[in-house]
N, C-alpha and C. Protein backbone atom coordinates (compact mmCIF):
# COMPACT_ATOMS: atom_id res chain seq x y z
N UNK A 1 132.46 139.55 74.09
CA UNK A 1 133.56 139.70 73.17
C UNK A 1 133.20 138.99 71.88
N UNK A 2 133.39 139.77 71.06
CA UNK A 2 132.63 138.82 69.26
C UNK A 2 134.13 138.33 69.02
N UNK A 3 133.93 137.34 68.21
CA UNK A 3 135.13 136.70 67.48
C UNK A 3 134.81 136.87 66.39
N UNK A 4 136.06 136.72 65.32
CA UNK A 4 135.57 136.42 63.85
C UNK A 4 135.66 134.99 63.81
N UNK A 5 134.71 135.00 63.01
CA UNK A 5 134.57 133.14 62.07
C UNK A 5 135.08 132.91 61.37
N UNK A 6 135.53 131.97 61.29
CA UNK A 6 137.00 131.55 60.20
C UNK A 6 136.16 130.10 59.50
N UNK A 7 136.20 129.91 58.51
CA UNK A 7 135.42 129.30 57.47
C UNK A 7 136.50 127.96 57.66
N UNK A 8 135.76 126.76 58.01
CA UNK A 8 136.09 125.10 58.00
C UNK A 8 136.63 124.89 57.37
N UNK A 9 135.65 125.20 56.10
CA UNK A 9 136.09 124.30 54.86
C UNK A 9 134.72 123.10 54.38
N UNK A 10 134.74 122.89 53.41
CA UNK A 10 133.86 121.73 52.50
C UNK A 10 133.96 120.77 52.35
N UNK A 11 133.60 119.56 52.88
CA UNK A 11 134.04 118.25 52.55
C UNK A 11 133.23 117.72 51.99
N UNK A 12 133.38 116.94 50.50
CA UNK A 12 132.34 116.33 50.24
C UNK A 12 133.59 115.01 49.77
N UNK A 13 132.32 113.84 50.34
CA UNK A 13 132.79 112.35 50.30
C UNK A 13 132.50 111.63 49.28
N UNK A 14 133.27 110.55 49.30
CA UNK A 14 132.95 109.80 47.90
C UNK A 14 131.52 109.47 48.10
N UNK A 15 130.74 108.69 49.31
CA UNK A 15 129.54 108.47 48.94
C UNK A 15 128.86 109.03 50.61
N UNK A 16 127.43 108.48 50.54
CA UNK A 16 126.58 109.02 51.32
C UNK A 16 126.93 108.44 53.10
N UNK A 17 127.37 107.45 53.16
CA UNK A 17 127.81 106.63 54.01
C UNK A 17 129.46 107.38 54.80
N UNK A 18 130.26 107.79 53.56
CA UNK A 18 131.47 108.20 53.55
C UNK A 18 131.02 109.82 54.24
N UNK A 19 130.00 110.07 53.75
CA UNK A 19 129.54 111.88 53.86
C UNK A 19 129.01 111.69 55.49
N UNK A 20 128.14 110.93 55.80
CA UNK A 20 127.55 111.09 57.00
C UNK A 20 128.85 110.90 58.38
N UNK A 21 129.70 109.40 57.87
CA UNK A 21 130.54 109.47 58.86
C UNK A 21 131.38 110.63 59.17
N UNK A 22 131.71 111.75 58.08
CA UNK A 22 132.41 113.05 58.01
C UNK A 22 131.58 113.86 58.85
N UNK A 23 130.18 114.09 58.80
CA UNK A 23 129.34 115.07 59.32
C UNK A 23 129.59 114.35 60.92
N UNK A 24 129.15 113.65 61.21
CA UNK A 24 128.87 112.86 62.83
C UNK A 24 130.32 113.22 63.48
N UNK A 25 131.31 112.67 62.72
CA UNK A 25 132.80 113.46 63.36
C UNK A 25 133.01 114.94 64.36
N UNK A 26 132.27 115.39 62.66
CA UNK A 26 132.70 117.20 62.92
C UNK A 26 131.45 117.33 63.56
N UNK A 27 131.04 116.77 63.65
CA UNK A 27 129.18 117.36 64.57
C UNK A 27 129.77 117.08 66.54
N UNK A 28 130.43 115.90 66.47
CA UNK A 28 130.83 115.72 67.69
C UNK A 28 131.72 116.31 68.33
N UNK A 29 132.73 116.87 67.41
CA UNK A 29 134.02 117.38 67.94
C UNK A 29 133.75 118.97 67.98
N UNK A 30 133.15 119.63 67.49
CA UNK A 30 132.86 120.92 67.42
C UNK A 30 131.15 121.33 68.54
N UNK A 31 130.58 120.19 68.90
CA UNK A 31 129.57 120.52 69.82
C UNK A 31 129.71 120.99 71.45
N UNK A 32 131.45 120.89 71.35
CA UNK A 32 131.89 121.39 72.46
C UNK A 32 132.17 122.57 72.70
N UNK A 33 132.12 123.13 71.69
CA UNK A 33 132.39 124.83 71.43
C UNK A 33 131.48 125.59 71.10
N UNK A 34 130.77 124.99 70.22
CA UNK A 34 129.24 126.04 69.40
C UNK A 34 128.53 124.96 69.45
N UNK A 35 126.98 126.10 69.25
CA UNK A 35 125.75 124.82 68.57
C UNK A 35 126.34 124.46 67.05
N UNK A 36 125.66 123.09 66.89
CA UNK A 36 125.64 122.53 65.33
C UNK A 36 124.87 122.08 64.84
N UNK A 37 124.72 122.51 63.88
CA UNK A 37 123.83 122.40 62.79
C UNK A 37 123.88 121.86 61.67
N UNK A 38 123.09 120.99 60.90
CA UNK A 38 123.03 120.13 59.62
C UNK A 38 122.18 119.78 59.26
N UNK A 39 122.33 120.81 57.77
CA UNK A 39 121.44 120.61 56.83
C UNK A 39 121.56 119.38 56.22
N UNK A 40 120.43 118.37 56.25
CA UNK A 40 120.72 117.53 55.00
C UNK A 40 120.04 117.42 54.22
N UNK A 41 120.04 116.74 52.87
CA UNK A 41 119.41 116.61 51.81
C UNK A 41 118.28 117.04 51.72
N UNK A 42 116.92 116.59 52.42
CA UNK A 42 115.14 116.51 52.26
C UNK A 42 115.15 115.66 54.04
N UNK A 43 113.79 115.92 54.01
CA UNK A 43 113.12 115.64 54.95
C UNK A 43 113.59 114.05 55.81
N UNK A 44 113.48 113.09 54.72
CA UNK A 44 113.86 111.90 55.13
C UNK A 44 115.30 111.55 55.39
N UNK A 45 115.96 112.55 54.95
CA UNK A 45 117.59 112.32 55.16
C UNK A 45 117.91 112.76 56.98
N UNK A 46 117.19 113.75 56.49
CA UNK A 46 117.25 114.53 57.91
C UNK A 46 116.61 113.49 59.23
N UNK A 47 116.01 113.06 59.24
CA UNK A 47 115.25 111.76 60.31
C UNK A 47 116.02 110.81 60.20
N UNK A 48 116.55 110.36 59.60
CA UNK A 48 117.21 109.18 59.30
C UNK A 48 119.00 109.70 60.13
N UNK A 49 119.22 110.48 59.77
CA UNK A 49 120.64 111.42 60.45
C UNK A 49 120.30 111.32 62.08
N UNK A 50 119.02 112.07 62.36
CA UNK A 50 119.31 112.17 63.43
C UNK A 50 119.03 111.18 64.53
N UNK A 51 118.60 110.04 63.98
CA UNK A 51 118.13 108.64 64.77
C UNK A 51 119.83 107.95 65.01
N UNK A 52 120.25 107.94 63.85
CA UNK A 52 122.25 107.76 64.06
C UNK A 52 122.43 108.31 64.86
N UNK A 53 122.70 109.60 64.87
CA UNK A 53 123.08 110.41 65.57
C UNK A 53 122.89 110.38 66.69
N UNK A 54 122.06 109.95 67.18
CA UNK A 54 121.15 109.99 68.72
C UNK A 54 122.26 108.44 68.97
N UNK A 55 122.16 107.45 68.39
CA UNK A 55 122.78 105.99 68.63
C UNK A 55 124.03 106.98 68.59
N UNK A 56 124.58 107.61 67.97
CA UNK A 56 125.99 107.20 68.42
C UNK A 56 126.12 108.33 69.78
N UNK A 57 125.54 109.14 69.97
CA UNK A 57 125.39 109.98 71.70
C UNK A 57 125.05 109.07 72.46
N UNK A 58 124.30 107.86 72.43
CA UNK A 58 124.56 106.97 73.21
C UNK A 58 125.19 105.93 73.61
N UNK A 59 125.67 106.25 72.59
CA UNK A 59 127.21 105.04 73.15
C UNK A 59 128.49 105.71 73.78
N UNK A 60 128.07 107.08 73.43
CA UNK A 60 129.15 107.89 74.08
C UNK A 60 128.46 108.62 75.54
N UNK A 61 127.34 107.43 75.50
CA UNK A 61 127.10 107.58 76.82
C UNK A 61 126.38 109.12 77.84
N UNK A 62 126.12 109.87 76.51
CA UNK A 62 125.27 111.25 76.28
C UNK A 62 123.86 111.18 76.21
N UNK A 63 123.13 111.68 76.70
CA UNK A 63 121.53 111.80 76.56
C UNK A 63 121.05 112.26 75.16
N UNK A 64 121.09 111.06 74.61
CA UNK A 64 121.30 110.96 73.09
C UNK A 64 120.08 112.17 72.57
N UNK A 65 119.12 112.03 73.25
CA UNK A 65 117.81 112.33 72.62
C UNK A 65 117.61 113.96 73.13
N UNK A 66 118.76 114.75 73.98
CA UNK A 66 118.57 115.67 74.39
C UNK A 66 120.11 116.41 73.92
N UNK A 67 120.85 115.55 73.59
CA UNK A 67 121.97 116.24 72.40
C UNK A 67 122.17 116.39 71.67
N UNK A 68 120.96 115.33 70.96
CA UNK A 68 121.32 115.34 69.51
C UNK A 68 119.61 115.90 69.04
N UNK A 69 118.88 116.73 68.17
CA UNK A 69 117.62 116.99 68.09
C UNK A 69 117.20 117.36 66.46
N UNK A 70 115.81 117.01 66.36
CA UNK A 70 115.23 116.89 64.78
C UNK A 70 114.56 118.15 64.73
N UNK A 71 115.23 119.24 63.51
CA UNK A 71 114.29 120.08 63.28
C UNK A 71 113.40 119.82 61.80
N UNK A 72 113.64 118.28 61.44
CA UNK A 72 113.06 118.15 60.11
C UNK A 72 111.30 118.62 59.91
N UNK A 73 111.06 118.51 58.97
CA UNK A 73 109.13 118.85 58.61
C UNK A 73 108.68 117.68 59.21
N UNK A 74 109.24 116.31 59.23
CA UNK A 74 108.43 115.26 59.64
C UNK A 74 108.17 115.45 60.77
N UNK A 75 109.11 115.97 61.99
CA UNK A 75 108.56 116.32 63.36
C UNK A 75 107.62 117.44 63.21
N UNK A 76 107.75 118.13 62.58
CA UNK A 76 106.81 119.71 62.82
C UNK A 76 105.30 119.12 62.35
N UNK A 77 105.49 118.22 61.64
CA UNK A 77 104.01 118.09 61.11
C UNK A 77 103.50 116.53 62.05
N UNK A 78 104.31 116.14 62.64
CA UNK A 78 103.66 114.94 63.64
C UNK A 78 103.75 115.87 64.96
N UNK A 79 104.50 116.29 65.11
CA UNK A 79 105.10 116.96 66.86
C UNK A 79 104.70 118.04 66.78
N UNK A 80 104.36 118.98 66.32
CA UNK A 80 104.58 120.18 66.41
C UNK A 80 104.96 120.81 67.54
N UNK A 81 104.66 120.54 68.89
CA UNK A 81 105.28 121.19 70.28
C UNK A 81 106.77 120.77 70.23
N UNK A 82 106.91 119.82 69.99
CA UNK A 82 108.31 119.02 70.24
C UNK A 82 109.27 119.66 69.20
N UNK A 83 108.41 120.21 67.92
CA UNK A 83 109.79 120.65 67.26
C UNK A 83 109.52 122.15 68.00
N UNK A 84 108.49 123.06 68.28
CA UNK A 84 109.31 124.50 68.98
C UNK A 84 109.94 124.21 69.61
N UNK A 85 109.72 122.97 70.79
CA UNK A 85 110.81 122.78 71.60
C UNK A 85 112.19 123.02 71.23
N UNK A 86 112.61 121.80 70.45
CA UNK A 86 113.77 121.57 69.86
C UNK A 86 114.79 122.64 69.11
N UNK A 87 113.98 123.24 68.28
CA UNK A 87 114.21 125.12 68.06
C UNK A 87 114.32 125.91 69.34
N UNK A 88 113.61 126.20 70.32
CA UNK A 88 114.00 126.78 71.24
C UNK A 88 115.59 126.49 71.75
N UNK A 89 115.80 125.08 71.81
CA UNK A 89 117.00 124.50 72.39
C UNK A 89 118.23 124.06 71.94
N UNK A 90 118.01 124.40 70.19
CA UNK A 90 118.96 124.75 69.29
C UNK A 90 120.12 124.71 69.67
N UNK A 91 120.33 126.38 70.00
CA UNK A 91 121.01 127.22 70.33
C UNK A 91 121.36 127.19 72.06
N UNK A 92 120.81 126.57 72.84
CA UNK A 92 121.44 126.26 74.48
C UNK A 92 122.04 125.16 74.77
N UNK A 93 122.76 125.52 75.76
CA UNK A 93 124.10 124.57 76.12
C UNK A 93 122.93 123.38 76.76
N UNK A 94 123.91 121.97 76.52
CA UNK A 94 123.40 120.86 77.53
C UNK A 94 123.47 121.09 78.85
N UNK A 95 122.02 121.16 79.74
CA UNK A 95 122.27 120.98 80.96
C UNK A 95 123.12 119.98 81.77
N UNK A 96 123.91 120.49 82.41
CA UNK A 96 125.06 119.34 83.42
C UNK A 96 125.96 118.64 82.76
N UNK A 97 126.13 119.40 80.72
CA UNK A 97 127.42 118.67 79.95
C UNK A 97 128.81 119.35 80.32
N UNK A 98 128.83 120.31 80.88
CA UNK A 98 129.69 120.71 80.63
C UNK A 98 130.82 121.64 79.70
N UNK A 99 129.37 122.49 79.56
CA UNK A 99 129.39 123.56 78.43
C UNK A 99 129.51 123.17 77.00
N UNK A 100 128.64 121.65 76.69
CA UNK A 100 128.23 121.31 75.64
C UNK A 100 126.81 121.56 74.81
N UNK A 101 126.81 121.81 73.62
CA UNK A 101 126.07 122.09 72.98
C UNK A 101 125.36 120.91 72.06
N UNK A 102 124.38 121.70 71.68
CA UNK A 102 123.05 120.81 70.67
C UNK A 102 123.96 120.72 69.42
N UNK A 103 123.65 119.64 68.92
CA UNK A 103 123.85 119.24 67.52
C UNK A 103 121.95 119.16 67.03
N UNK A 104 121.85 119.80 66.08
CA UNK A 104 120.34 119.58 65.27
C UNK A 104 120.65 119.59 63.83
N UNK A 105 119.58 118.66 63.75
CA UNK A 105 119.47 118.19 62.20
C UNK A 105 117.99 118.66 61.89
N UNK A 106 118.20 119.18 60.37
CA UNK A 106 117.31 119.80 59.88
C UNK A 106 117.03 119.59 58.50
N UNK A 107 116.25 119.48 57.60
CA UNK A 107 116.24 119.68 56.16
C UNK A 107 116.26 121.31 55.35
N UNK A 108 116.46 121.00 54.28
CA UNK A 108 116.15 122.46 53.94
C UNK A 108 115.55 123.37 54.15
N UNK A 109 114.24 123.30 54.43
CA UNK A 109 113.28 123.84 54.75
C UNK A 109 113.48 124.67 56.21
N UNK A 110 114.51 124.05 57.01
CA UNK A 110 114.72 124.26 58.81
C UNK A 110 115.90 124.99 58.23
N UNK A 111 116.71 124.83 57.19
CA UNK A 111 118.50 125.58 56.59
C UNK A 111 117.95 126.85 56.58
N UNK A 112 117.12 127.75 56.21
CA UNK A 112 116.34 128.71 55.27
C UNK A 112 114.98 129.57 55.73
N UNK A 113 115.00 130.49 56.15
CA UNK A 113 113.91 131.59 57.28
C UNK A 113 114.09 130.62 58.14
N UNK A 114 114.54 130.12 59.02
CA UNK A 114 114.60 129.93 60.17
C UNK A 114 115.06 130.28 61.29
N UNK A 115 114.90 131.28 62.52
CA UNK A 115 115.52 131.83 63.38
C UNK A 115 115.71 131.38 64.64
N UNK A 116 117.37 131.53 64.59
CA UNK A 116 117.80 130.33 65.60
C UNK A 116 118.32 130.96 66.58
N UNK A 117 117.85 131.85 67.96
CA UNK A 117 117.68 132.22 68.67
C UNK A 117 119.28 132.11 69.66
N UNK A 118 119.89 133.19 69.28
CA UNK A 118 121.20 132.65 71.02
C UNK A 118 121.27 133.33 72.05
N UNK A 119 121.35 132.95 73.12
CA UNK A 119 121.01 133.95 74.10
C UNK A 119 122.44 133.85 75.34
């Protein structure tokens, strides 16, 4: 059954600190329904996001490192297996969450020709 998509909305925060705590919110509360995705700034924003990100899945007591995942260039060009991985797994539910989904962080470069596979 397709649904239509109904558009969020835009939030932009007073500062970068103010912006990330907005993204980590809506990244958490919506990973229960769809995959999520976030673009941020460049390469280093994007690594830096998703190392938070991973800390705060673990305090919520989530397999931080398997809910939360880096599609930035810095993994592709140190990891390269680890980021197809992570692309492969995009788009699939957490095993044994409970029909929870991936949150991935990406830079521009991962926003843009990138095909994100749902099955």
């Amino acid at each position: 059954v397709r649904q239509e998509i109904a558009p969020r909305g835009v939030f932009l925060e007073e500062d970068a600190a103010a912006q990330f705590q907005r993204a980590s919110e809506l990244a958490f509360k919506w990973h229960s329904k769809v995959p999520v995705l976030i673009i941020a700034d460049d390469r280093e924003m994007a690594t830096r996001m998703t190392a938070q990100m991973q800390s705060i899945a673990g305090a919520r007591e989530m397999n931080s490192k398997d809910v939360v995942r880096s599609l930035s260039r810095d993994l592709l060009e140190a990891v390269p297996e680890q980021y197809k991985e992570n692309l492969f797994k995009a788009t699939q539910p957490v095993k044994g969450s409970g029909n929870k989904w991936r949150i991935t962080i990406t830079d521009p470069r991962g926003g843009r020709g990138t095909d994100y596979r749902m099955s």
